[in-house]
C-alpha atoms as a PDB file:
ATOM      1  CA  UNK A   1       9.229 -13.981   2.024  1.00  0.00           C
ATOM      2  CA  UNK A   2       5.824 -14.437   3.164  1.00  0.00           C
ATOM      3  CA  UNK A   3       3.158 -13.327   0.969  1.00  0.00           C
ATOM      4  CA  UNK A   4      -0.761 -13.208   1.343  1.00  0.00           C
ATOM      5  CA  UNK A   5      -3.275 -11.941  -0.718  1.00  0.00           C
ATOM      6  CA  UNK A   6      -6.639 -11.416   1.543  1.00  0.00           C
ATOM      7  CA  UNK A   7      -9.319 -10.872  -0.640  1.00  0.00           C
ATOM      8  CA  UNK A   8     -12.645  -9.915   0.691  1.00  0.00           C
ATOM      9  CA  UNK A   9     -15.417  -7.283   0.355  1.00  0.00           C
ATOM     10  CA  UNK A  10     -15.042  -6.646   4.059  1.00  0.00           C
ATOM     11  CA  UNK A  11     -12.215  -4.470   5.313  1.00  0.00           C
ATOM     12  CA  UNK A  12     -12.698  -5.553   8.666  1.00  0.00           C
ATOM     13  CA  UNK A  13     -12.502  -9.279   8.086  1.00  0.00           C
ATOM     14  CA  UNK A  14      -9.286  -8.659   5.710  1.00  0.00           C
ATOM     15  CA  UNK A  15      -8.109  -6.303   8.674  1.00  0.00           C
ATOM     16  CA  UNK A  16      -8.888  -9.237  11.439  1.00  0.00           C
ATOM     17  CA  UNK A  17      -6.676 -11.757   9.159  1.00  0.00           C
ATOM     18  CA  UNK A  18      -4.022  -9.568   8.516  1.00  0.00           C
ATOM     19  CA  UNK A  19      -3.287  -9.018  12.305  1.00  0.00           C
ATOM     20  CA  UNK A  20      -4.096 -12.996  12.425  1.00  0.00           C
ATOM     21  CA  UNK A  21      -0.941 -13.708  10.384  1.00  0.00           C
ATOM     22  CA  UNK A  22       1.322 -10.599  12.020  1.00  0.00           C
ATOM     23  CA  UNK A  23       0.207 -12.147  15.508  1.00  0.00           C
ATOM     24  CA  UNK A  24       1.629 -15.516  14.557  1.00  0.00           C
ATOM     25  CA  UNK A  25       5.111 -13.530  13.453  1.00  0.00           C
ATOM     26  CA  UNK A  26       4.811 -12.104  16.663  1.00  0.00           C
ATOM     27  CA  UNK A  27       4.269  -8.474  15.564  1.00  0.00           C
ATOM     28  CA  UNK A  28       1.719  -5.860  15.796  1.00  0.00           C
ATOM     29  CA  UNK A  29       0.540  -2.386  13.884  1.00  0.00           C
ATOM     30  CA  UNK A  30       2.783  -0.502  15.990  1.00  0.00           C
ATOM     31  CA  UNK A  31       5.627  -2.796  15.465  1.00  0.00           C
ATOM     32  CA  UNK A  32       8.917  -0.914  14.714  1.00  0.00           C
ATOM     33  CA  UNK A  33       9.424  -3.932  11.394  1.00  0.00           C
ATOM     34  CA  UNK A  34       6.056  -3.525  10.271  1.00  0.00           C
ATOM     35  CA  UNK A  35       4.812  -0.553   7.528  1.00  0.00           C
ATOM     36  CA  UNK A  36       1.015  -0.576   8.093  1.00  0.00           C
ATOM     37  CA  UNK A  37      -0.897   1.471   5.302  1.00  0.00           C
ATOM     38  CA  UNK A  38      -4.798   1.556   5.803  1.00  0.00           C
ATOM     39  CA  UNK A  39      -7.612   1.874   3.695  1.00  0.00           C
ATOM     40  CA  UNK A  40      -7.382   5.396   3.227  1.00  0.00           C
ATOM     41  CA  UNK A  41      -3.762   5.833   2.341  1.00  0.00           C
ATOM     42  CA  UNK A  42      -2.555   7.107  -0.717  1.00  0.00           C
ATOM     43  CA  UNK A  43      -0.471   4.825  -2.323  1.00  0.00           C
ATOM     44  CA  UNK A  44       1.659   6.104  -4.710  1.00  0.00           C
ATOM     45  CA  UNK A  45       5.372   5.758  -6.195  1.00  0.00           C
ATOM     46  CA  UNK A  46       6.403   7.552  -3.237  1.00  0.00           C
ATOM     47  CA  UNK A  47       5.173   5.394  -0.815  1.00  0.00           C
ATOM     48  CA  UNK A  48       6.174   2.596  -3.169  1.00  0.00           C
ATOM     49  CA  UNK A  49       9.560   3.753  -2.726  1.00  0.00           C
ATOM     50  CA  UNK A  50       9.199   3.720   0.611  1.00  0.00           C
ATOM     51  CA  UNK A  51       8.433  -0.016   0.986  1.00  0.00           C
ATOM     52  CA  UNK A  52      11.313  -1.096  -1.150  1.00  0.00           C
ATOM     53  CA  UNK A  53      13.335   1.048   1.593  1.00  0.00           C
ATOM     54  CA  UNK A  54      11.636  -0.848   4.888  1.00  0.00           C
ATOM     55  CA  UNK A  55      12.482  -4.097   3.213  1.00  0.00           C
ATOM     56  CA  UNK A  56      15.972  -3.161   2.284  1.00  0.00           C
ATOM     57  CA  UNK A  57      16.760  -2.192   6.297  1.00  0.00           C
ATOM     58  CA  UNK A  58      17.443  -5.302   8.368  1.00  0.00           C
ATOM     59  CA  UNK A  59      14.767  -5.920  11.160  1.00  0.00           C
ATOM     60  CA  UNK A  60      15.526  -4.327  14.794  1.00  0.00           C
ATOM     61  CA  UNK A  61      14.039  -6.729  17.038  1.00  0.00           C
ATOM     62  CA  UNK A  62      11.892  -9.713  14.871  1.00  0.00           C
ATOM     63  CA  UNK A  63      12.863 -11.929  12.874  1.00  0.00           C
ATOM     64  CA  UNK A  64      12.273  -9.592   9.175  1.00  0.00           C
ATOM     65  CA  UNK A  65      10.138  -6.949   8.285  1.00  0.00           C
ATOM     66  CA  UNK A  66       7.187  -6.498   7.108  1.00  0.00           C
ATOM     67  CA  UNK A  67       3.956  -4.522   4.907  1.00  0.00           C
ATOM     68  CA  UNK A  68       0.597  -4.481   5.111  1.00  0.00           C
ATOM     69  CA  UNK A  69      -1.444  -2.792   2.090  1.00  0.00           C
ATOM     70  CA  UNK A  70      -5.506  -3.124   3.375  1.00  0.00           C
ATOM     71  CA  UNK A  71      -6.327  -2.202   0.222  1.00  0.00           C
ATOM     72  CA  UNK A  72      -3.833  -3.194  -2.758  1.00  0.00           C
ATOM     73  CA  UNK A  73      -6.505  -1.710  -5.417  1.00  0.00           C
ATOM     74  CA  UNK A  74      -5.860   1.737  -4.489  1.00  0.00           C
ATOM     75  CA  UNK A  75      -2.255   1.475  -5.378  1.00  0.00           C
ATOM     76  CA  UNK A  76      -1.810   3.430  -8.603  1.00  0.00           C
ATOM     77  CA  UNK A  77      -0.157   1.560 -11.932  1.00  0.00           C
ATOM     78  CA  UNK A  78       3.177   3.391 -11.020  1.00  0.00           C
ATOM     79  CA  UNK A  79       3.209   2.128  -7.587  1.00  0.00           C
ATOM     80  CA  UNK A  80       2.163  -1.554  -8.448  1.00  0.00           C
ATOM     81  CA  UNK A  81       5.376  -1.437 -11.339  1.00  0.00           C
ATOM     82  CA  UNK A  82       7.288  -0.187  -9.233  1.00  0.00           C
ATOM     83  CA  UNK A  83       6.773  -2.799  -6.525  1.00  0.00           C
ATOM     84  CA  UNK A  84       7.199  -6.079  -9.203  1.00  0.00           C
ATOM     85  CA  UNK A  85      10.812  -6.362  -8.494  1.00  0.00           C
ATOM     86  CA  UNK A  86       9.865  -6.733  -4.722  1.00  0.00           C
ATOM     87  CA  UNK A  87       7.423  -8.960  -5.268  1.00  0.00           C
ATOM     88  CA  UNK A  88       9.722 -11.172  -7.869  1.00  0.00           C
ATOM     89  CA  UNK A  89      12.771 -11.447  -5.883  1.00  0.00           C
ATOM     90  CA  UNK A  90      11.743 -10.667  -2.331  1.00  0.00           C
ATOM     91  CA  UNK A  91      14.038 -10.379   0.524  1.00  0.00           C
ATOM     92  CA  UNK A  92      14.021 -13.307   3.209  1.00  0.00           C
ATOM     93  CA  UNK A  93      12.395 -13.545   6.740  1.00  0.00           C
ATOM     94  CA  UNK A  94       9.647 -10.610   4.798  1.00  0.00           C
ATOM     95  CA  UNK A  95       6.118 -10.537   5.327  1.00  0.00           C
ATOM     96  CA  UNK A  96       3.912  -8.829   2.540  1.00  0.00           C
ATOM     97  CA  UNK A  97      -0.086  -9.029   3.018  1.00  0.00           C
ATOM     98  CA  UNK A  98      -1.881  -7.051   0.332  1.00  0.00           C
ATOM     99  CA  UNK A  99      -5.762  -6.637   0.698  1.00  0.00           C
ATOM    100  CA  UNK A 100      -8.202  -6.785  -2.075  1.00  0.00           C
ATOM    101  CA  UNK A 101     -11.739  -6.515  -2.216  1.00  0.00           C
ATOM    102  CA  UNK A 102     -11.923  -8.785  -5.070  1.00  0.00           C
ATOM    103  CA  UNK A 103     -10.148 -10.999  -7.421  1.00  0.00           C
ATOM    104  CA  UNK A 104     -10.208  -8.531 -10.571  1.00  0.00           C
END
């Protein structure tokens, strides 16, 4: 698995990276592989859940799937446990590019 960590105070720079790296893996937001959660989503266990579930699916037309999180400090301390085994023992050919707005 692929996995970035794009930390800056601007959402539109961390925005214009992540599409940067899913260009390269030759996807886009509308990509069937790719989960895209903006800067206004809720992120919850639910939709924890619910990328756990897009990685377990094998890809339908690239090479693996993958998330993007713009902003990884709104996911809630329920949502960020339940994502460690993901992040600890990811699946191959996955891409996973959380945003932050800063290091703490």
């Amino acid at each position: 698995m692929i996995a970035r960590l794009l930390i800056s105070q601007s959402i539109d720079k961390r925005v214009g990276e992540a599409e940067k790296i899913l260009s390269e893996a030759g996807l886009n937001k509308n990509h069937v592989d790719l989960l895209y959660f903006p800067s206004d989503s809720k992120l919850g266990i639910e939709q924890a859940r619910i990328i756990k579930q897009h990685f377990s699916l094998k890809p339908y037309s690239a090479k693996g799937r993958a998330v993007v999180v713009e902003d990884a400090g709104s996911l809630t301390v329920e949502a960020q446990n339940a994502l460690l085994k993901t992040l600890e023992e990811p699946p191959p050919e996955a891409i996973l590019i959380l945003g932050a707005s800063s290091e703490a």
